[in-house]
Protein backbone atom coordinates (compact mmCIF):
# COMPACT_ATOMS: atom_id res chain seq x y z
CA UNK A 1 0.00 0.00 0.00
CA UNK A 2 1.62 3.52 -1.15
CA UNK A 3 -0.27 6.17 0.30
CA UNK A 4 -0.49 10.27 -1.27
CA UNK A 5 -0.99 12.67 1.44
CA UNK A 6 -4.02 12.15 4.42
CA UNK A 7 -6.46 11.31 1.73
CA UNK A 8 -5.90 9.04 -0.65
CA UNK A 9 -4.35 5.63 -1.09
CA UNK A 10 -3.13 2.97 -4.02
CA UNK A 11 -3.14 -0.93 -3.12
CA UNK A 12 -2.13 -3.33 -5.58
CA UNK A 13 -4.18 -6.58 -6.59
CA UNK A 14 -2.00 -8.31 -8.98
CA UNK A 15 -1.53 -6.27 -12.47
CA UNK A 16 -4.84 -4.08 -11.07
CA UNK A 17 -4.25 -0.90 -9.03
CA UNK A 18 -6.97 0.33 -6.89
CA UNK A 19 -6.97 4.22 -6.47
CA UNK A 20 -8.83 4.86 -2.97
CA UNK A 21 -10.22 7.70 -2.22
CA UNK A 22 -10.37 7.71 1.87
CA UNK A 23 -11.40 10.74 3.33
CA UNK A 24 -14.41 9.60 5.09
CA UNK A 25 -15.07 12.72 7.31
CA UNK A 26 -15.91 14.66 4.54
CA UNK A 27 -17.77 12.27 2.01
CA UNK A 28 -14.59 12.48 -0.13
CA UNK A 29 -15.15 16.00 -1.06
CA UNK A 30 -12.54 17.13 -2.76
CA UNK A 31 -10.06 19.74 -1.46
CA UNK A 32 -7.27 21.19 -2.35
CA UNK A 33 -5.03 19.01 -0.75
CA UNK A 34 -7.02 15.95 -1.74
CA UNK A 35 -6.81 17.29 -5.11
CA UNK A 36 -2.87 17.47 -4.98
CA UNK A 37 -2.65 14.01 -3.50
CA UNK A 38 -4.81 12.47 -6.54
CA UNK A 39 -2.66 13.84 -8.97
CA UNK A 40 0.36 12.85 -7.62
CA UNK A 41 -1.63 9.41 -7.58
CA UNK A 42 -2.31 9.46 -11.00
CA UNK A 43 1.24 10.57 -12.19
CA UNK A 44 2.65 7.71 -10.05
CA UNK A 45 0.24 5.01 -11.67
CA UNK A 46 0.89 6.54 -15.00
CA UNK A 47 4.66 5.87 -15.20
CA UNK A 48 4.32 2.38 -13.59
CA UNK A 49 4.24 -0.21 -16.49
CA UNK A 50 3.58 -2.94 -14.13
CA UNK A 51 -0.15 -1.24 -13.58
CA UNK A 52 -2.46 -2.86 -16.51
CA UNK A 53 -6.03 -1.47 -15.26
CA UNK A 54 -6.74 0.94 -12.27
CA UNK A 55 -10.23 0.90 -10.18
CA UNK A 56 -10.96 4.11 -8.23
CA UNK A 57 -12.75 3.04 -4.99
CA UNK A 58 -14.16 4.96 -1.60
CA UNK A 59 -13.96 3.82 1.59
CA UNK A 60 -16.64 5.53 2.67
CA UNK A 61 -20.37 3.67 2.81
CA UNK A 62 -22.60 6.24 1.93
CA UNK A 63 -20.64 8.54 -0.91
CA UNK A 64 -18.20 7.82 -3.63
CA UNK A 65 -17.02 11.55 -3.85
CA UNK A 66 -19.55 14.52 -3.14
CA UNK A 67 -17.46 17.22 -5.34
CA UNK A 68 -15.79 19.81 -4.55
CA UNK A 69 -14.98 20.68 -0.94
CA UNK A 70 -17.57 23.75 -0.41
CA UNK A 71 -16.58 24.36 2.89
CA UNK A 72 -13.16 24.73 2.27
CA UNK A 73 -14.34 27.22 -0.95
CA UNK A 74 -16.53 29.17 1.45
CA UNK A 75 -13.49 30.86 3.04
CA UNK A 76 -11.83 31.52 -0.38
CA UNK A 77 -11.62 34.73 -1.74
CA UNK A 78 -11.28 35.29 -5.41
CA UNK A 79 -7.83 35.16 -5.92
CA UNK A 80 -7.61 32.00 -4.06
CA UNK A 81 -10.16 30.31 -6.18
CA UNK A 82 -8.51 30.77 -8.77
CA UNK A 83 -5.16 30.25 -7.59
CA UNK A 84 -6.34 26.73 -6.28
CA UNK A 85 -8.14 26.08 -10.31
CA UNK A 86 -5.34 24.72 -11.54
CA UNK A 87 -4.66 22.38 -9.13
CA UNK A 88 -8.23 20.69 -8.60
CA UNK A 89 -8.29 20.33 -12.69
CA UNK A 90 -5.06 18.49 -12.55
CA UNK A 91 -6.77 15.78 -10.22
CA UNK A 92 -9.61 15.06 -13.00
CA UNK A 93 -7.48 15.66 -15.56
CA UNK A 94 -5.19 13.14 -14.11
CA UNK A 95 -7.22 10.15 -14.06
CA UNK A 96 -8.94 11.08 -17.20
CA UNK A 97 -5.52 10.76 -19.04
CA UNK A 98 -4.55 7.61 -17.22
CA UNK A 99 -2.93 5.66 -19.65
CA UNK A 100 -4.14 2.25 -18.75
CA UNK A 101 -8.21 0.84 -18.55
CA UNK A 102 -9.97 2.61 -15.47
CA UNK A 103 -13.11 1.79 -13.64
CA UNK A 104 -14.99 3.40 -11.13
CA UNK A 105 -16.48 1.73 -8.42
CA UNK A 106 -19.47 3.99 -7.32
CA UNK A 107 -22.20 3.52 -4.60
CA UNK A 108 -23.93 6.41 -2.24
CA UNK A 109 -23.63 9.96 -3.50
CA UNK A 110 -21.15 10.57 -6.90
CA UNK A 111 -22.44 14.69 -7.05
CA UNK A 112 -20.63 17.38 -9.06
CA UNK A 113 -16.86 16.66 -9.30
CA UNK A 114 -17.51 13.31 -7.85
CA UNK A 115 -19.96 12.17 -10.10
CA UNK A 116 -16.92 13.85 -12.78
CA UNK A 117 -13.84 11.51 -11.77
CA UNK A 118 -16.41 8.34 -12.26
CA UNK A 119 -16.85 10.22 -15.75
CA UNK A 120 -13.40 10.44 -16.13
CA UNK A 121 -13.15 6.54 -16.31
CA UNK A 122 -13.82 4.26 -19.18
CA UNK A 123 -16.11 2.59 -17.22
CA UNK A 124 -18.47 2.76 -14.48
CA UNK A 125 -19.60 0.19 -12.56
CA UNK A 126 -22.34 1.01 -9.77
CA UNK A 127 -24.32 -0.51 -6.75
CA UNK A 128 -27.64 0.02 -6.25
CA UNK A 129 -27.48 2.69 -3.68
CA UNK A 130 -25.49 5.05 -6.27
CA UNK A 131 -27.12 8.56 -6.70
CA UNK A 132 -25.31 10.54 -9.44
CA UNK A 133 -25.75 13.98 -10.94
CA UNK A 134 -24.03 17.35 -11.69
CA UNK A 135 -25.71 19.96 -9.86
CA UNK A 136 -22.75 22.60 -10.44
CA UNK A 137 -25.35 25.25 -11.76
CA UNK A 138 -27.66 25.18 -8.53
CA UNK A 139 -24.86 26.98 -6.85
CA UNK A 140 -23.94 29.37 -9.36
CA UNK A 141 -20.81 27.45 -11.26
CA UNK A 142 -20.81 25.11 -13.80
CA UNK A 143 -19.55 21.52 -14.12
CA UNK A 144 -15.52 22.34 -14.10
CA UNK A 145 -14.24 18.74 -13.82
CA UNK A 146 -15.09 17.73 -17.55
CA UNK A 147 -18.50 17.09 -16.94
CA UNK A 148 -19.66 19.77 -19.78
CA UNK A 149 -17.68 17.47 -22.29
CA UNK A 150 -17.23 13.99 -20.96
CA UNK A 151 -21.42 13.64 -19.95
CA UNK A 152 -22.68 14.63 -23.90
CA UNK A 153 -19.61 11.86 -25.50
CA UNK A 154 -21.54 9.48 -22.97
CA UNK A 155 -25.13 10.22 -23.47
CA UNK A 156 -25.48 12.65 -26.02
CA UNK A 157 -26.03 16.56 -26.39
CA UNK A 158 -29.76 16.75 -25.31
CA UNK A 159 -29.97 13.96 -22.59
CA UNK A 160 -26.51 16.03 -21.06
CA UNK A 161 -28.06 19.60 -21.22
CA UNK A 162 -31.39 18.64 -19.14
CA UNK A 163 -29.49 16.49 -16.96
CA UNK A 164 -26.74 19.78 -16.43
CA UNK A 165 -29.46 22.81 -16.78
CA UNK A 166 -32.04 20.58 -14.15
CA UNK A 167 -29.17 19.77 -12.11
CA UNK A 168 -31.13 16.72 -10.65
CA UNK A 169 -29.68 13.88 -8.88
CA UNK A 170 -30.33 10.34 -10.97
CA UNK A 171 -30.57 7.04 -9.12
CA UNK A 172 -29.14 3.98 -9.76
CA UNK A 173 -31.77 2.27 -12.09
CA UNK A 174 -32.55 5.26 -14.14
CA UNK A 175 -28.77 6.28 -14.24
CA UNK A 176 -28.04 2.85 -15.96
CA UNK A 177 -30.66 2.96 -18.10
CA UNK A 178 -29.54 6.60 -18.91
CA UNK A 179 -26.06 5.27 -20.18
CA UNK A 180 -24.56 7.36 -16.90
CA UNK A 181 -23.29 4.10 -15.60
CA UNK A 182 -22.21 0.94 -17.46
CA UNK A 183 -22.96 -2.01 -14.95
CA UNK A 184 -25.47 -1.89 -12.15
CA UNK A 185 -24.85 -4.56 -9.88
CA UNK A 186 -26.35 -5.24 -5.97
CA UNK A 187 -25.62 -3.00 -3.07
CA UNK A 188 -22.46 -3.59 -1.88
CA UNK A 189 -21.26 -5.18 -4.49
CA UNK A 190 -19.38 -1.96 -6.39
CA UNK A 191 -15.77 -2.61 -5.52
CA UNK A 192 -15.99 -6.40 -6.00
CA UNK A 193 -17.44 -6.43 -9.55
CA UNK A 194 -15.07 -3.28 -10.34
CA UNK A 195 -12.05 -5.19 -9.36
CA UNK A 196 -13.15 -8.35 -11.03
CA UNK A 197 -13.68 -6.64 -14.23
CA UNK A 198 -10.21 -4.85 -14.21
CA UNK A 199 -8.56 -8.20 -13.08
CA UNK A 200 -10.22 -9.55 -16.53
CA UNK A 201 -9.10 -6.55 -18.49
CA UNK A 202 -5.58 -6.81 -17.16
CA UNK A 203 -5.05 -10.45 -18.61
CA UNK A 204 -4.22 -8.62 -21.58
CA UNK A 205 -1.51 -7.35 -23.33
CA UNK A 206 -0.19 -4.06 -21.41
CA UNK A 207 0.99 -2.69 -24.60
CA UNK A 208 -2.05 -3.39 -26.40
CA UNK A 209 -4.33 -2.11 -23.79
CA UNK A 210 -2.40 1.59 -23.66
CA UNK A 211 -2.50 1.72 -27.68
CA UNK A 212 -6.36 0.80 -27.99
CA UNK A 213 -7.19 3.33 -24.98
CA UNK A 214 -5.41 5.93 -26.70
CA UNK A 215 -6.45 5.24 -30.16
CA UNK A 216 -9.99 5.56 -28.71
CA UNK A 217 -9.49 8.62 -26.86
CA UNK A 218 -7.83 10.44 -29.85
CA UNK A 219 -10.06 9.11 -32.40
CA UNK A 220 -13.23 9.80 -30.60
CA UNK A 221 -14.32 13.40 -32.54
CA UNK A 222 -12.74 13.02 -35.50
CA UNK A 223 -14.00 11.98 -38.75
CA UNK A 224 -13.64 8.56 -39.54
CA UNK A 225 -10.91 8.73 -41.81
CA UNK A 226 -8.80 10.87 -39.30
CA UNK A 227 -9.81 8.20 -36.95
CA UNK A 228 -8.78 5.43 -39.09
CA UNK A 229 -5.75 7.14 -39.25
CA UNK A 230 -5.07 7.39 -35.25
CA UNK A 231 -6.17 3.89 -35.25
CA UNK A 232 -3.04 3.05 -37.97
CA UNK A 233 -0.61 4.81 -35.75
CA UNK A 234 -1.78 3.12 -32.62
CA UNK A 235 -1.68 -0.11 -34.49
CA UNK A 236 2.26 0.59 -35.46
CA UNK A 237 3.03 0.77 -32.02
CA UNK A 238 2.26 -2.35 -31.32
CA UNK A 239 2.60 -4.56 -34.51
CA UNK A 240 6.47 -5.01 -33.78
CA UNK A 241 6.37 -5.08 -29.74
CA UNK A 242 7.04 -8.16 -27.75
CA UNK A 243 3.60 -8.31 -26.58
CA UNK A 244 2.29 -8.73 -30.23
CA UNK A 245 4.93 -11.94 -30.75
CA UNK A 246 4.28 -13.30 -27.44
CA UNK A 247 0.82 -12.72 -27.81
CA UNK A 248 0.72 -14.62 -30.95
CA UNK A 249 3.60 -17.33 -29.95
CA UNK A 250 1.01 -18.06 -26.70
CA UNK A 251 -2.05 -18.56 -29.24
CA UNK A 252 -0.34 -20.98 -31.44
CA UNK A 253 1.29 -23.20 -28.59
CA UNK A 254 -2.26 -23.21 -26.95
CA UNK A 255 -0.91 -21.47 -23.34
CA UNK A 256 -1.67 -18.37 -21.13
CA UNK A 257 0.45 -15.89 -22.77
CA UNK A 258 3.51 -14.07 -20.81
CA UNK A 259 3.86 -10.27 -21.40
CA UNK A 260 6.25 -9.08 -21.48
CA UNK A 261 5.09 -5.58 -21.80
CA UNK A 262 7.04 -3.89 -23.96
């Protein structure tokens, strides 16, 4: 266990890496220092190669991440909201650009910038208790942890704008049918099934799980021959690795494969 600052946490399951958010007392809500201490996370997990799928996690029962730490904003003045901007985007920005598969493990409350680091993930797997929304514009700001772009690539430009303008809170069973989350599974059961599926996803090739991510991410937008074409690039990365022989070796002489991830 490696732990970044009071708050937050990484514990290692294997090839998985599970990215805790533990700062119970206050629902997870995200302060400056917990900010800092998620980016430094995420830069750490980043550069380790021996990380093949990360699963962001809460330890508290009720909440995955409320959003931003209002209290904490309530003594700022202006200067020092915007002096702290910069850092609080590098937390979402940090597991957003995660190089390797991410899931979120969500149950209780995922509001605002909570409900924006789930989004941030390719995947989002919640219990039955989860309540998610962005509410940003009921107290006068706007969804400033990616939500205005990362909630319309999941759902769609109308279904994002009443769900942002409304700023209503979505429960689990209409979230999933929504598209908000990806898996809905019992109460409870968040962190196991989130850990499970990364433990599946990180069977795979290291090398070709970073490439497909990132031809994804870049190609998503584009047209599709500019997407083909991130696709070809990403493809050239691999093609002559030593995943892509062992990967092919393993195949032919019917065994678990061996990455060597590189």
């Amino acid at each position: 266990m490696q732990r970044f600052g009071e708050w937050v946490r990484v514990e290692r399951h294997g090839y998985v890496a599970e990215l805790v958010m533990d700062r119970p007392a206050a629902m997870n809500a995200v302060s400056t220092a917990m900010a800092d201490a998620l980016s430094e996370a995420c830069a750490a997990l980043a550069a380790d190669a021996a990380v093949r799928a990360v699963v962001l996690t809460s330890t508290h029962e009720r909440a995955f991440c409320v959003g931003a730490d209002l209290k904490e904003r309530n003594s700022f003045t202006d200067a020092d909201l915007l002096r702290q901007r910069p850092r609080t985007r590098a937390a979402y920005t940090g597991v957003l650009e995660l190089p390797q598969p991410t899931v979120a493990a969500v149950h209780g409350y995922a509001l605002g910038g909570g409900f924006e680091l789930a989004l941030a993930c390719d995947l989002i797997v919640a219990d039955g208790s989860a309540v998610v929304g962005l509410p940003e514009v009921s107290v006068g700001v706007i969804p400033g942890g990616g939500g205005t772009q990362l909630l319309p690539r999941r759902v769609g430009a109308a279904r994002a704008a009443e769900l942002v303008f409304t700023a209503r809170r979505v429960r689990a069973e209409e979230a999933v049918r929504l598209g908000l989350i990806d898996q809905l599974v019992d109460v409870g059961a968040d962190r196991a099934q989130a850990l499970e599926l990364a433990g599946r996803i990180a069977r795979n090739s290291p090398v070709g799980l970073r490439a497909a991510k990132r031809a994804m991410r870049l190609g998503h937008g584009l047209d599709l021959r500019a997407g083909l074409e991130v696709e070809d690039a990403a493809w050239r990365s691999v093609a002559f690795s030593g995943d892509r022989a062992e990967g092919v070796a393993a195949f032919n002489e019917k065994r678990d494969p061996d990455w060597p991830g590189e």
